[in-house]
PDB file of N, CA and C in Angstrom:
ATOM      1  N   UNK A   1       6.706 -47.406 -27.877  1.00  0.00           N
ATOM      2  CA  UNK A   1       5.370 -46.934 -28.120  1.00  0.00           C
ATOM      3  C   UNK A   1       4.647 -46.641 -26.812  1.00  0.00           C
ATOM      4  N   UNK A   2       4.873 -47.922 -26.046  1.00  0.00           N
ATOM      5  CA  UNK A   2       4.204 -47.260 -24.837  1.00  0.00           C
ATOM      6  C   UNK A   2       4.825 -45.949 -24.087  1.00  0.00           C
ATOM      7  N   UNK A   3       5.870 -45.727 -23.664  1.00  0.00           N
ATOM      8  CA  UNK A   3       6.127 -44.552 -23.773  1.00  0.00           C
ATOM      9  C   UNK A   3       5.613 -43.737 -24.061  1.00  0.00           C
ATOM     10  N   UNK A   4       5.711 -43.246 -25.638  1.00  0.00           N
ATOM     11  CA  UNK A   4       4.589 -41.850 -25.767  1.00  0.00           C
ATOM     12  C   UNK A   4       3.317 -42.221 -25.326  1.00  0.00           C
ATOM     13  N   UNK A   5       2.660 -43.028 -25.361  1.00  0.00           N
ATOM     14  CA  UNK A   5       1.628 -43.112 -24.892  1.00  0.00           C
ATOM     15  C   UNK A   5       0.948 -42.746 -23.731  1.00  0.00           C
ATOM     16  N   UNK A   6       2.102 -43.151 -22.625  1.00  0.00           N
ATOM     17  CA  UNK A   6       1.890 -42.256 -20.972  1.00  0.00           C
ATOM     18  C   UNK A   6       2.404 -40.557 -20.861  1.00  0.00           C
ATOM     19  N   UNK A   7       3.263 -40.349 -22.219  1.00  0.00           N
ATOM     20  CA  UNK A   7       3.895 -39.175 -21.928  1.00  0.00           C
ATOM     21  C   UNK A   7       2.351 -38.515 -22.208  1.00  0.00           C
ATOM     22  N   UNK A   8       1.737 -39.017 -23.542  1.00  0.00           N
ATOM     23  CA  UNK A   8       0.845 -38.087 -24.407  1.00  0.00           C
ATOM     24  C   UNK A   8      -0.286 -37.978 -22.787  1.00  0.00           C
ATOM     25  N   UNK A   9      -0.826 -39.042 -21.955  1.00  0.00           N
ATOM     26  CA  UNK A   9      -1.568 -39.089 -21.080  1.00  0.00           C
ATOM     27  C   UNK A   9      -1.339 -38.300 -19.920  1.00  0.00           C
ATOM     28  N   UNK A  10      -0.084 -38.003 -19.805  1.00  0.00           N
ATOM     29  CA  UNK A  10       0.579 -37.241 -18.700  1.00  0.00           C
ATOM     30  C   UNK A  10       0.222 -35.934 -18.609  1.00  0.00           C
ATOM     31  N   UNK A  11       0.848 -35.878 -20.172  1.00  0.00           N
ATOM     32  CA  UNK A  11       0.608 -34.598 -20.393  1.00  0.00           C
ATOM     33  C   UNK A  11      -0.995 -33.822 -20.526  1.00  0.00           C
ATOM     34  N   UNK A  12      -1.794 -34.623 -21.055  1.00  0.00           N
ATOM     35  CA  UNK A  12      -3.038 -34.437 -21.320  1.00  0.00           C
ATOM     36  C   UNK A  12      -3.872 -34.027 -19.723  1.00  0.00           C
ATOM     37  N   UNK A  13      -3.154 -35.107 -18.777  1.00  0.00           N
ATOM     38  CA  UNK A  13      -3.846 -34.911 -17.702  1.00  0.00           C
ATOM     39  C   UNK A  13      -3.701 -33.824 -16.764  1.00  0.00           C
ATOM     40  N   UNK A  14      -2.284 -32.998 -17.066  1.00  0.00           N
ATOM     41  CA  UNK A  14      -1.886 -31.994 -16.578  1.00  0.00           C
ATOM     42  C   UNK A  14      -2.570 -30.779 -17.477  1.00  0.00           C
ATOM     43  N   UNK A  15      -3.244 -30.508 -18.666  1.00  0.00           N
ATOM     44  CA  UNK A  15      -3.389 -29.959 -18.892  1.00  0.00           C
ATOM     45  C   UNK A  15      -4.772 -29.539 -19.165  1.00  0.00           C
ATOM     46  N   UNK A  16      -5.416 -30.799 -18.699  1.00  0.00           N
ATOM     47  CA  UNK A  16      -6.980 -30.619 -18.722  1.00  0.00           C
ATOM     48  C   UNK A  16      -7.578 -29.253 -17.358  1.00  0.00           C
ATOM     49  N   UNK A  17      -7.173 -29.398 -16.133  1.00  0.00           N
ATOM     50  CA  UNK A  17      -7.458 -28.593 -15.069  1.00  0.00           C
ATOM     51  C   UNK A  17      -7.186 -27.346 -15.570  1.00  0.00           C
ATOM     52  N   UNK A  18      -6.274 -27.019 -17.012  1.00  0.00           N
ATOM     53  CA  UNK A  18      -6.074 -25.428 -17.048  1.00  0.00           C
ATOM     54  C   UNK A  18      -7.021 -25.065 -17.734  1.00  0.00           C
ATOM     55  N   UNK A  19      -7.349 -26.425 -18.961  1.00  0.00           N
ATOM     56  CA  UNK A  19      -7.976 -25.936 -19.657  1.00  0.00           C
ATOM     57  C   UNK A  19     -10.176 -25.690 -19.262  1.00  0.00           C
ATOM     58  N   UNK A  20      -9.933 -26.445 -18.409  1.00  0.00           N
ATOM     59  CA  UNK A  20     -11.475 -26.558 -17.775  1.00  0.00           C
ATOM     60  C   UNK A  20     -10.876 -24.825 -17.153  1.00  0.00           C
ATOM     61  N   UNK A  21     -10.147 -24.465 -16.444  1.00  0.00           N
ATOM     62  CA  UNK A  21     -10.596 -23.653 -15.300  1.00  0.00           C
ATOM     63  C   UNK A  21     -10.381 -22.564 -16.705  1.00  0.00           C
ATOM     64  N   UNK A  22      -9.897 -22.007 -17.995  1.00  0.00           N
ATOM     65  CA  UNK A  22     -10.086 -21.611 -18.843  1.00  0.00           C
ATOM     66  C   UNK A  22     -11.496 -21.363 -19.232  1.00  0.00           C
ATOM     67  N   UNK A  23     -12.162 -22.243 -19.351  1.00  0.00           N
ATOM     68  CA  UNK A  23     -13.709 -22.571 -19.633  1.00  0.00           C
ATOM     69  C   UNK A  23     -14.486 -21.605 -19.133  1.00  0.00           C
ATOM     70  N   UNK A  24     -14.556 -21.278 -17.523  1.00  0.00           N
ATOM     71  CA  UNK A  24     -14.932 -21.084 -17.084  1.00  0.00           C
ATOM     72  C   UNK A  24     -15.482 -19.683 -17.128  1.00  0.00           C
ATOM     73  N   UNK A  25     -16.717 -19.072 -17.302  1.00  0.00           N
ATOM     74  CA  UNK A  25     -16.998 -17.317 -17.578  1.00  0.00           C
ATOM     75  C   UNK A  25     -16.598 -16.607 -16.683  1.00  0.00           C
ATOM     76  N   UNK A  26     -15.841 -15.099 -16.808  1.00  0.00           N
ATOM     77  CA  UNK A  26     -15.455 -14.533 -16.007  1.00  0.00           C
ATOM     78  C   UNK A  26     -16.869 -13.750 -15.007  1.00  0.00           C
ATOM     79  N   UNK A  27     -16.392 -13.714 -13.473  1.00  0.00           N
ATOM     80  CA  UNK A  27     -17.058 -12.593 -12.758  1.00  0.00           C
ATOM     81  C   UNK A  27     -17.550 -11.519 -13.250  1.00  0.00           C
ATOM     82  N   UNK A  28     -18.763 -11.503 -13.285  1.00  0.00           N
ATOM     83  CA  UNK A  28     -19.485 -10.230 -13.556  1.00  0.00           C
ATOM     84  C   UNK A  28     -18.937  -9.172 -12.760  1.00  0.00           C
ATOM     85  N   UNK A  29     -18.837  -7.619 -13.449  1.00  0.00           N
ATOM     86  CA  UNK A  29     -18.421  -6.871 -12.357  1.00  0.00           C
ATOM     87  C   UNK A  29     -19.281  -5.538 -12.655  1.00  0.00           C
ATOM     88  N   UNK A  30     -20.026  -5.195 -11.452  1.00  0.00           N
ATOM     89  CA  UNK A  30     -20.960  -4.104 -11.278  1.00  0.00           C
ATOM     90  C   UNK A  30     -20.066  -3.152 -10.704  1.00  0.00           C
ATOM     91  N   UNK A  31     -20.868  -1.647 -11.152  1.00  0.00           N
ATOM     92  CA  UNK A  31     -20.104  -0.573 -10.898  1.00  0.00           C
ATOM     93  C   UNK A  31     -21.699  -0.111  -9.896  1.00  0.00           C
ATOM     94  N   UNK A  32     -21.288   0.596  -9.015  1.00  0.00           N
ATOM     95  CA  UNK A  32     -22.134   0.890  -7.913  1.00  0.00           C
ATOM     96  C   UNK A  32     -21.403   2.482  -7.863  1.00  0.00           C
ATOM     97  N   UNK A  33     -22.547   3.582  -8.200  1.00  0.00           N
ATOM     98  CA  UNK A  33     -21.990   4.775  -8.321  1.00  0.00           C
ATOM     99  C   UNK A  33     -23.296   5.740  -7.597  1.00  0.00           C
ATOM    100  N   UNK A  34     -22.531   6.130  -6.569  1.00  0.00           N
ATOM    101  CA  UNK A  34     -23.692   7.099  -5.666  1.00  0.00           C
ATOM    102  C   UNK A  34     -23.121   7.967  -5.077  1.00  0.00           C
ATOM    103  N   UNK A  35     -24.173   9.015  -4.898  1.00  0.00           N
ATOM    104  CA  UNK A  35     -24.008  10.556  -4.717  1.00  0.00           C
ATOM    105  C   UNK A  35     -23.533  11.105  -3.296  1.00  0.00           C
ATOM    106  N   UNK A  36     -23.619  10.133  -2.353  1.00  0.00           N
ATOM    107  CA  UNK A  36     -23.081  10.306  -1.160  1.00  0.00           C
ATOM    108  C   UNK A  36     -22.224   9.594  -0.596  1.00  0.00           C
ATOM    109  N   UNK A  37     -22.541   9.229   0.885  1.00  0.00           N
ATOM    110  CA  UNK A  37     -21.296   8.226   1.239  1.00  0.00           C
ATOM    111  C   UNK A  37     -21.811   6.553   1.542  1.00  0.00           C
ATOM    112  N   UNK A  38     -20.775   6.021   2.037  1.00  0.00           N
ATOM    113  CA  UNK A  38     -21.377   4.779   2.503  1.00  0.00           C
ATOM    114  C   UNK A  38     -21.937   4.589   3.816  1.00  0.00           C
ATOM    115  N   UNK A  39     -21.809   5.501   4.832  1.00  0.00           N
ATOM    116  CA  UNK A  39     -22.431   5.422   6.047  1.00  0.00           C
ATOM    117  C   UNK A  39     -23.942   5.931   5.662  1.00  0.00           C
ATOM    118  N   UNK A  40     -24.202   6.346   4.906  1.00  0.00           N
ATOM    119  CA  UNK A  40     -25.502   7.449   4.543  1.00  0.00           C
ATOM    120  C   UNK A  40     -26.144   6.446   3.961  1.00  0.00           C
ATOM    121  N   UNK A  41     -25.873   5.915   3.570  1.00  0.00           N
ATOM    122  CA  UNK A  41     -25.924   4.514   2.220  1.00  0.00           C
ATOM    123  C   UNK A  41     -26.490   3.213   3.154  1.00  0.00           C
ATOM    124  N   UNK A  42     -26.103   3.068   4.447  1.00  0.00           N
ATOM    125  CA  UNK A  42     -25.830   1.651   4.574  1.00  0.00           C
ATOM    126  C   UNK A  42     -26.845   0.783   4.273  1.00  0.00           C
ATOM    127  N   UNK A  43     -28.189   1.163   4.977  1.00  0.00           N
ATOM    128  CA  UNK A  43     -29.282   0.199   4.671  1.00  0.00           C
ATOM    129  C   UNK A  43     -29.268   0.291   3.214  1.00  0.00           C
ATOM    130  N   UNK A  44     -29.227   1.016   2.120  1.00  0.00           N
ATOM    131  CA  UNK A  44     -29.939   0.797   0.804  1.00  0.00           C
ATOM    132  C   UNK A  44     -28.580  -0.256   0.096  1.00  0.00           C
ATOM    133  N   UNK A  45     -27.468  -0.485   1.328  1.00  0.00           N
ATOM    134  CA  UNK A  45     -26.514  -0.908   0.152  1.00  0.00           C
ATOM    135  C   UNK A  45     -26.174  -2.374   0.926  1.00  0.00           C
ATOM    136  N   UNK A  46     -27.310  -2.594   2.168  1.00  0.00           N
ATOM    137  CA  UNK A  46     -27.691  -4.204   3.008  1.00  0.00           C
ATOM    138  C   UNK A  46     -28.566  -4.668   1.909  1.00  0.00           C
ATOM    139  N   UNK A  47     -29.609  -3.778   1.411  1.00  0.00           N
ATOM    140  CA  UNK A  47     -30.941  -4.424   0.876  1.00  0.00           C
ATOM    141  C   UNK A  47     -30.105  -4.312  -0.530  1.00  0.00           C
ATOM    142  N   UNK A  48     -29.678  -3.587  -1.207  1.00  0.00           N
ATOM    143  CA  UNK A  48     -28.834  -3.817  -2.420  1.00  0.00           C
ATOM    144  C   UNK A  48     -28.069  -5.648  -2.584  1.00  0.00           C
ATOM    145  N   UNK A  49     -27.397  -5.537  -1.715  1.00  0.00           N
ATOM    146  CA  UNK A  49     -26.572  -6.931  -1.329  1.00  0.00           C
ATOM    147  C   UNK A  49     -27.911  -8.060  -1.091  1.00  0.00           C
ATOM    148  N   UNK A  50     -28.318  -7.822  -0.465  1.00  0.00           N
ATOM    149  CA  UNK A  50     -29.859  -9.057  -0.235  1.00  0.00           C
ATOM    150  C   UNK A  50     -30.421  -8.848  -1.878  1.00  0.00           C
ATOM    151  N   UNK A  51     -31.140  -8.484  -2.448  1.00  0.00           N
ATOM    152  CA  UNK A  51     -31.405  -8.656  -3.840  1.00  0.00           C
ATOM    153  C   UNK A  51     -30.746  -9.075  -4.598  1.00  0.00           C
ATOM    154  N   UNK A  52     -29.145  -9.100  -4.591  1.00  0.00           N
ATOM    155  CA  UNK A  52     -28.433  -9.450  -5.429  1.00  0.00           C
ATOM    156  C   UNK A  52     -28.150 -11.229  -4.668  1.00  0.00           C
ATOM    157  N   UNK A  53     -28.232 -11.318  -3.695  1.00  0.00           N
ATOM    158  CA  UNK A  53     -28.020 -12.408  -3.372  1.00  0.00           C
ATOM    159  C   UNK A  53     -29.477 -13.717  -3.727  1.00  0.00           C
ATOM    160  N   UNK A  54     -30.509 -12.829  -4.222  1.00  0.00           N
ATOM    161  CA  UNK A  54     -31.628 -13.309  -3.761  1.00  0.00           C
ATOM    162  C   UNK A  54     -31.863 -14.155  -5.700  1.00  0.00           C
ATOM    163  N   UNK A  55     -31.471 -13.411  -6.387  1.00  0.00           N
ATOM    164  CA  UNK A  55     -30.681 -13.721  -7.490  1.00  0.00           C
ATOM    165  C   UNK A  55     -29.673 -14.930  -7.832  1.00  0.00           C
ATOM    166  N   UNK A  56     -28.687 -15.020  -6.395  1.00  0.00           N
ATOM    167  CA  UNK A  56     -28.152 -15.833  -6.812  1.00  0.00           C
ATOM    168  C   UNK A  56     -26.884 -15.484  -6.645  1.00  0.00           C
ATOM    169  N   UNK A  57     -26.627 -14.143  -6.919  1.00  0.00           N
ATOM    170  CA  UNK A  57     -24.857 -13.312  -6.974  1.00  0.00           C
ATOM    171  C   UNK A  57     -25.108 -13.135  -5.331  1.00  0.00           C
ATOM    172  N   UNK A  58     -23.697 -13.625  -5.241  1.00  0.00           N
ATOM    173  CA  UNK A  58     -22.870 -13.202  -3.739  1.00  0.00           C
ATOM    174  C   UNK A  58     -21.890 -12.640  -4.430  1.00  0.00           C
ATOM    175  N   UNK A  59     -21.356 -11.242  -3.691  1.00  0.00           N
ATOM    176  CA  UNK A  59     -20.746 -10.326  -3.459  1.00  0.00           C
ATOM    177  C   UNK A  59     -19.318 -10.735  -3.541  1.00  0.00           C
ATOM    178  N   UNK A  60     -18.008 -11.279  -4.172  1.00  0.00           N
ATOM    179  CA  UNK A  60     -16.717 -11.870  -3.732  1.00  0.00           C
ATOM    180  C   UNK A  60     -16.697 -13.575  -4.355  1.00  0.00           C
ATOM    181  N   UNK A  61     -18.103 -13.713  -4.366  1.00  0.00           N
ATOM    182  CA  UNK A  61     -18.049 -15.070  -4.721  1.00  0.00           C
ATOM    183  C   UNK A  61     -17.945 -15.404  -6.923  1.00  0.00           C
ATOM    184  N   UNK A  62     -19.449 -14.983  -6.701  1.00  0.00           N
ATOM    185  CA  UNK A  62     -19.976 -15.080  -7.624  1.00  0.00           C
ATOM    186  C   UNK A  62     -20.071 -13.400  -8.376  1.00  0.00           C
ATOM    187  N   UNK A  63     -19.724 -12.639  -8.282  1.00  0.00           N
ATOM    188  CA  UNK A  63     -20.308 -11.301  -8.252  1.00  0.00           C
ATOM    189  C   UNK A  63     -18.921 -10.380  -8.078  1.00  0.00           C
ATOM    190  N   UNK A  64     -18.516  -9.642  -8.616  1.00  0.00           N
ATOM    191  CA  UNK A  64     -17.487  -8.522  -8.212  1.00  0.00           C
ATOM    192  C   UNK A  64     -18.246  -7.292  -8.342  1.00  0.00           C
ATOM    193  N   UNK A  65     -18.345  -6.202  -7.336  1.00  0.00           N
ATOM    194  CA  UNK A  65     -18.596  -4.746  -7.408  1.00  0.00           C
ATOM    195  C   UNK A  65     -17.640  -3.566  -6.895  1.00  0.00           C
ATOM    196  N   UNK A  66     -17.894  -2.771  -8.257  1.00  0.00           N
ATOM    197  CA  UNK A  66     -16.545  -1.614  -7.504  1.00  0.00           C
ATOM    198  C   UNK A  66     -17.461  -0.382  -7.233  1.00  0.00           C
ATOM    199  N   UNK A  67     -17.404   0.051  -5.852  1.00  0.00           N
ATOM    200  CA  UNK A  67     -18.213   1.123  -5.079  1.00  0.00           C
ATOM    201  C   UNK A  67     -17.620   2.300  -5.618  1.00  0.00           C
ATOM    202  N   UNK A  68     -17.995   3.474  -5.926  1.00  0.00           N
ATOM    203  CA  UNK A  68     -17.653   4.631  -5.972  1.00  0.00           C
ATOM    204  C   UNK A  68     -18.760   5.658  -5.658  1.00  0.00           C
ATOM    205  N   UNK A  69     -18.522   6.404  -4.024  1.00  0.00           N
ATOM    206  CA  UNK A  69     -19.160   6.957  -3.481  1.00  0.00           C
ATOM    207  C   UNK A  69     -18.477   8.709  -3.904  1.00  0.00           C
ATOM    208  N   UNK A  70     -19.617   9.625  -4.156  1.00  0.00           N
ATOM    209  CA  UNK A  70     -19.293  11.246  -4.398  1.00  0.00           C
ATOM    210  C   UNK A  70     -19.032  11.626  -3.318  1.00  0.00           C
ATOM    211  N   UNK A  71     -19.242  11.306  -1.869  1.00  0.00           N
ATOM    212  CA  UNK A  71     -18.983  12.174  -0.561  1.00  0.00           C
ATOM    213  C   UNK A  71     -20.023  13.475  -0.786  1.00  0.00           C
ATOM    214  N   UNK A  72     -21.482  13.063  -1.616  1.00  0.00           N
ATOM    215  CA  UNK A  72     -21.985  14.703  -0.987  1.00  0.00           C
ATOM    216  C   UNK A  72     -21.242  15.929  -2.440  1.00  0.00           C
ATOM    217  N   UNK A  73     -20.401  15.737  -3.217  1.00  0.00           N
ATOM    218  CA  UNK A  73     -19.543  16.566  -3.844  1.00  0.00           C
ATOM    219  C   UNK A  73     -20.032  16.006  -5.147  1.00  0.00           C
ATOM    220  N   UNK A  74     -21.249  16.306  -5.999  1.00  0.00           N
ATOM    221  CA  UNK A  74     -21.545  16.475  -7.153  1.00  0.00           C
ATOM    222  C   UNK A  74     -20.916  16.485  -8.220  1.00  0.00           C
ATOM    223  N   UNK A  75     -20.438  17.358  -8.103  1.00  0.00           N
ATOM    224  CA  UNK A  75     -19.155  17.511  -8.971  1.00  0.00           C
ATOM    225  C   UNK A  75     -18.218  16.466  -9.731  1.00  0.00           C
ATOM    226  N   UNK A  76     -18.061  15.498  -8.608  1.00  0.00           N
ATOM    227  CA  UNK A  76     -16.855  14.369  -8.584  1.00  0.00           C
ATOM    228  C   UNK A  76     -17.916  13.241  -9.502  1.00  0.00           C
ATOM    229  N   UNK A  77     -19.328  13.535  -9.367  1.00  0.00           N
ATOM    230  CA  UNK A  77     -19.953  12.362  -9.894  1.00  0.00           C
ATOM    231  C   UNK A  77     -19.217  12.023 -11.695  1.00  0.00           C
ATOM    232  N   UNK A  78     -19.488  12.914 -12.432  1.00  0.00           N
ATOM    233  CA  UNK A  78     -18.692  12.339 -14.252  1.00  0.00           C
ATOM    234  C   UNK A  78     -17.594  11.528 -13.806  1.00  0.00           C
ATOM    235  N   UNK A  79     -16.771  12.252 -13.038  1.00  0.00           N
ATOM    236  CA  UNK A  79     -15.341  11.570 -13.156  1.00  0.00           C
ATOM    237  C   UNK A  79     -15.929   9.480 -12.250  1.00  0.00           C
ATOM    238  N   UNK A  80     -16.191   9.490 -11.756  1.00  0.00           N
ATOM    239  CA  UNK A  80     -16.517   8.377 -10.886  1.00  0.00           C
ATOM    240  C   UNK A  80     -17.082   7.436 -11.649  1.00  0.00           C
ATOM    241  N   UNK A  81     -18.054   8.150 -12.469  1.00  0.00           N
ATOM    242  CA  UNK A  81     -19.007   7.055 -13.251  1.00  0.00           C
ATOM    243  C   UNK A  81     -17.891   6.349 -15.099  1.00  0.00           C
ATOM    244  N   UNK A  82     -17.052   7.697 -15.012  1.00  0.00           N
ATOM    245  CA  UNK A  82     -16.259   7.435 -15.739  1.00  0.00           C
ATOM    246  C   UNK A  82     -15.306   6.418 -15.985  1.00  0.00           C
ATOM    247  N   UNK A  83     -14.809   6.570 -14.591  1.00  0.00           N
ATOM    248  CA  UNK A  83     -13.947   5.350 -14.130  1.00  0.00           C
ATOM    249  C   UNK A  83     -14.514   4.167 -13.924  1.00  0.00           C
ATOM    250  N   UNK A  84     -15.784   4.396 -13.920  1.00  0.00           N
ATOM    251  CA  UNK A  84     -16.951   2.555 -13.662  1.00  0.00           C
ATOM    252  C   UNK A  84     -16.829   2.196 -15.471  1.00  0.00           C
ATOM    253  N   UNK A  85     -16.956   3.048 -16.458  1.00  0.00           N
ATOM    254  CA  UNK A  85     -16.832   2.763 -18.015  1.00  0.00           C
ATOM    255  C   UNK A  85     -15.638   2.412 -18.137  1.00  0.00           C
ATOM    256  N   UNK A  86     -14.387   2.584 -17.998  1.00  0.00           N
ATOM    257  CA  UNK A  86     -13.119   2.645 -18.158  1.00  0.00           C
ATOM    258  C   UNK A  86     -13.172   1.301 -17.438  1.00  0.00           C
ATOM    259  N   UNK A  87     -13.113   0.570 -16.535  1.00  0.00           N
ATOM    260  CA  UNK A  87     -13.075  -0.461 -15.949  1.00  0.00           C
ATOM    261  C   UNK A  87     -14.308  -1.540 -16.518  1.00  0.00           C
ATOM    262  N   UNK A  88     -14.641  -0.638 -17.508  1.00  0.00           N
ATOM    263  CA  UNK A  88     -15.655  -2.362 -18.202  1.00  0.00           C
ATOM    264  C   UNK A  88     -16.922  -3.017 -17.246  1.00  0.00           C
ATOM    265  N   UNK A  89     -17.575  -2.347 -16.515  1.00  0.00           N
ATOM    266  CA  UNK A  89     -18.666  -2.685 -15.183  1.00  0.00           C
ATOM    267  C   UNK A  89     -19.756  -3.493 -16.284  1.00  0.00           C
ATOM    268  N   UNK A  90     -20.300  -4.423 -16.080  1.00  0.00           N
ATOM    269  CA  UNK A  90     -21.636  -5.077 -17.005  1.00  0.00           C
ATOM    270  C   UNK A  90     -22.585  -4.025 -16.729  1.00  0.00           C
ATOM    271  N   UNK A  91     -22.740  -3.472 -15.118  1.00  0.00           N
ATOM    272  CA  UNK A  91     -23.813  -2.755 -15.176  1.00  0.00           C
ATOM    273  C   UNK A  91     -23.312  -1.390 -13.987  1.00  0.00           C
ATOM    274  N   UNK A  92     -23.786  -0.261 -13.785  1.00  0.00           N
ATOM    275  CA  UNK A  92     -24.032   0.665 -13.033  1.00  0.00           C
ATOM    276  C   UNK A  92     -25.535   0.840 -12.470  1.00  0.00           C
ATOM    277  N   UNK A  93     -24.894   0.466 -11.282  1.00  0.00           N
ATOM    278  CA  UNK A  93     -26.241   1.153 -10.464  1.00  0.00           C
ATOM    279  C   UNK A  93     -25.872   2.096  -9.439  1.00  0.00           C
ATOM    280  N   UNK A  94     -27.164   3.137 -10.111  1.00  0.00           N
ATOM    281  CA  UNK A  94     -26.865   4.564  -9.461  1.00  0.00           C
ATOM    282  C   UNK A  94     -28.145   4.722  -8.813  1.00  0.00           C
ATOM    283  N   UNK A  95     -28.186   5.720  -7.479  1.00  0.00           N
ATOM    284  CA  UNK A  95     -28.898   6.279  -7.355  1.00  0.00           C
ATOM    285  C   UNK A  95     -29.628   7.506  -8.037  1.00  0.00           C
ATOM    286  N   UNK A  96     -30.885   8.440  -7.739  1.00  0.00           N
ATOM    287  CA  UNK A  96     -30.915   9.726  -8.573  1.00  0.00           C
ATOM    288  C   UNK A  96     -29.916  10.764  -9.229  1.00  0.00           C
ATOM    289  N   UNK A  97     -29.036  10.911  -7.847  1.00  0.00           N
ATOM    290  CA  UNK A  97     -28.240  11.897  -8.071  1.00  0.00           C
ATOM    291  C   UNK A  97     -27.401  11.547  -8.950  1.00  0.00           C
ATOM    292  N   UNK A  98     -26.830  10.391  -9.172  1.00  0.00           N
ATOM    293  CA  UNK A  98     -25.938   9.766 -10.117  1.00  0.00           C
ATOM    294  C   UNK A  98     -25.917   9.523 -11.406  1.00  0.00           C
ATOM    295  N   UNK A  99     -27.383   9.524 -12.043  1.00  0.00           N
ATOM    296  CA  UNK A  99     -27.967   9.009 -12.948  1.00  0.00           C
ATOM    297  C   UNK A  99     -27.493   9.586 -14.594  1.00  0.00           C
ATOM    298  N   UNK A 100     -27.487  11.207 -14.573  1.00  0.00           N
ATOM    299  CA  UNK A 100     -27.322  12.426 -15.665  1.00  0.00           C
ATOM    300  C   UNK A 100     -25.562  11.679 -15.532  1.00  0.00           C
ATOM    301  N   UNK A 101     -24.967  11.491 -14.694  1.00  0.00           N
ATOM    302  CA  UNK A 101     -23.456  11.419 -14.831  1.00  0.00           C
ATOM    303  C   UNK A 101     -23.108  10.016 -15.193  1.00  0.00           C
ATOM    304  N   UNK A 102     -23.684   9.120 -14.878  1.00  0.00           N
ATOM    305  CA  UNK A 102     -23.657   7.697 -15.634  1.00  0.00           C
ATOM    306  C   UNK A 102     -24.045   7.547 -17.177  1.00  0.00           C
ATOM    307  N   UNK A 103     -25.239   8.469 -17.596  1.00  0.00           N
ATOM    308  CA  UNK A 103     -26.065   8.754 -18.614  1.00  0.00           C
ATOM    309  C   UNK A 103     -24.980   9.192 -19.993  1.00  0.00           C
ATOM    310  N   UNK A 104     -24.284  10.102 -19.039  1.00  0.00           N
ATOM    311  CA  UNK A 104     -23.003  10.903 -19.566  1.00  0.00           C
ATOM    312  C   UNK A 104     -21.985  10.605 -20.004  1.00  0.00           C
ATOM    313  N   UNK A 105     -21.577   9.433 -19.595  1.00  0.00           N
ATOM    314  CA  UNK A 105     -20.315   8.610 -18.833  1.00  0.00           C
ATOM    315  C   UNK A 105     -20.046   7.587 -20.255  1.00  0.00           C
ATOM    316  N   UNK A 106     -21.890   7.018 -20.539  1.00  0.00           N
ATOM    317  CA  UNK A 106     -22.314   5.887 -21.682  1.00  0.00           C
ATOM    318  C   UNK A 106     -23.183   5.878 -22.011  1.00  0.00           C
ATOM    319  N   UNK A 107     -23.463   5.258 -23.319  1.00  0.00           N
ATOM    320  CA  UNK A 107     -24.546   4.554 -23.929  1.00  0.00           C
ATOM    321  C   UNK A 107     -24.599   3.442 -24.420  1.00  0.00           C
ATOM    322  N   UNK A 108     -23.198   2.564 -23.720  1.00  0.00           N
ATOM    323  CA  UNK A 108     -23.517   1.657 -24.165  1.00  0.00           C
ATOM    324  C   UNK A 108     -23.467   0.223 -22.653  1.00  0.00           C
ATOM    325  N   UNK A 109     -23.044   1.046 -21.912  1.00  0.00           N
ATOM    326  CA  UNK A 109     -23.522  -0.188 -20.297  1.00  0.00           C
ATOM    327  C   UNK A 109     -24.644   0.623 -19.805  1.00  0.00           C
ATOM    328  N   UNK A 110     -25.016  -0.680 -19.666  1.00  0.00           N
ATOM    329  CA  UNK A 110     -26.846  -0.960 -18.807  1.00  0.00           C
ATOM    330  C   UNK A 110     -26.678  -0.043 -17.603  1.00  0.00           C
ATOM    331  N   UNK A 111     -27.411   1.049 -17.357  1.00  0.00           N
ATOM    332  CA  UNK A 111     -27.299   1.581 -16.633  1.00  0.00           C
ATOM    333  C   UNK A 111     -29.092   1.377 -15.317  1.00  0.00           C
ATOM    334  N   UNK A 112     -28.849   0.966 -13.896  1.00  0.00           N
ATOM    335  CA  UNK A 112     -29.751   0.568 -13.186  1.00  0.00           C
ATOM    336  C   UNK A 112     -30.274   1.735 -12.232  1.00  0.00           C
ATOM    337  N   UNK A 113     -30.928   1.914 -11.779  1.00  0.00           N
ATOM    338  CA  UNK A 113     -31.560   2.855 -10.475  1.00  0.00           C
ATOM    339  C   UNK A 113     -32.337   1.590  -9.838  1.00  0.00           C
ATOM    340  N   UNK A 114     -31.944   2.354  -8.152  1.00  0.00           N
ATOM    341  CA  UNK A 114     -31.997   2.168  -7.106  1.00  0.00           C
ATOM    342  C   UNK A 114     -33.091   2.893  -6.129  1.00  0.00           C
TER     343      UNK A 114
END
């Protein structure tokens, strides 16, 4: 009897750490979709990162974001914002130029301006 008893504990104890880290809610992941580049970008995407931190989300930590910059090329914006829907983003934040192509993209993720 004692036997199972340490097996049942053994086992239990090995399997609690999977099941807690199971528990746990996944990373939010923001889609960040803008009309130019990231050098053009930089300050609005320092003070972007400071607000989000100011919140509470760090960037890698707490927070996942996937950047998709147009380079200036309009055009490329549907397809970009597309790929932020297709990848499941909680939210998009676009600048102006971005906005009609995010708009486009969904109706059903929260779409933010910047």
């Amino acid at each position: 009897m004692r036997r199972r008893a340490f097996i049942t504990l053994i086992g239990g104890a090995t399997a609690w750490p999977l099941a807690a880290r199971a528990q746990q809610p996944p990373t939010p992941l923001v889609g960040f979709l803008d009309s130019v580049s990231v050098e053009t970008r930089r300050d609005a995407l320092v003070a972007f990162r400071q607000g989000l931190g100011e919140t509470g989300h760090v960037e890698s930590h707490n927070v996942a974001i996937e950047y998709r910059w147009a380079q200036g090329q309009l055009n490329r914006l549907p397809d970009l914002a597309a790929d932020l829907v297709r990848r499941q983003v909680a939210v998009i934040v676009v600048n102006n130029a971005a906005a009609r192509a995010a708009r486009g993209a969904t109706s059903v993720t929260p779409i933010v301006f910047r």
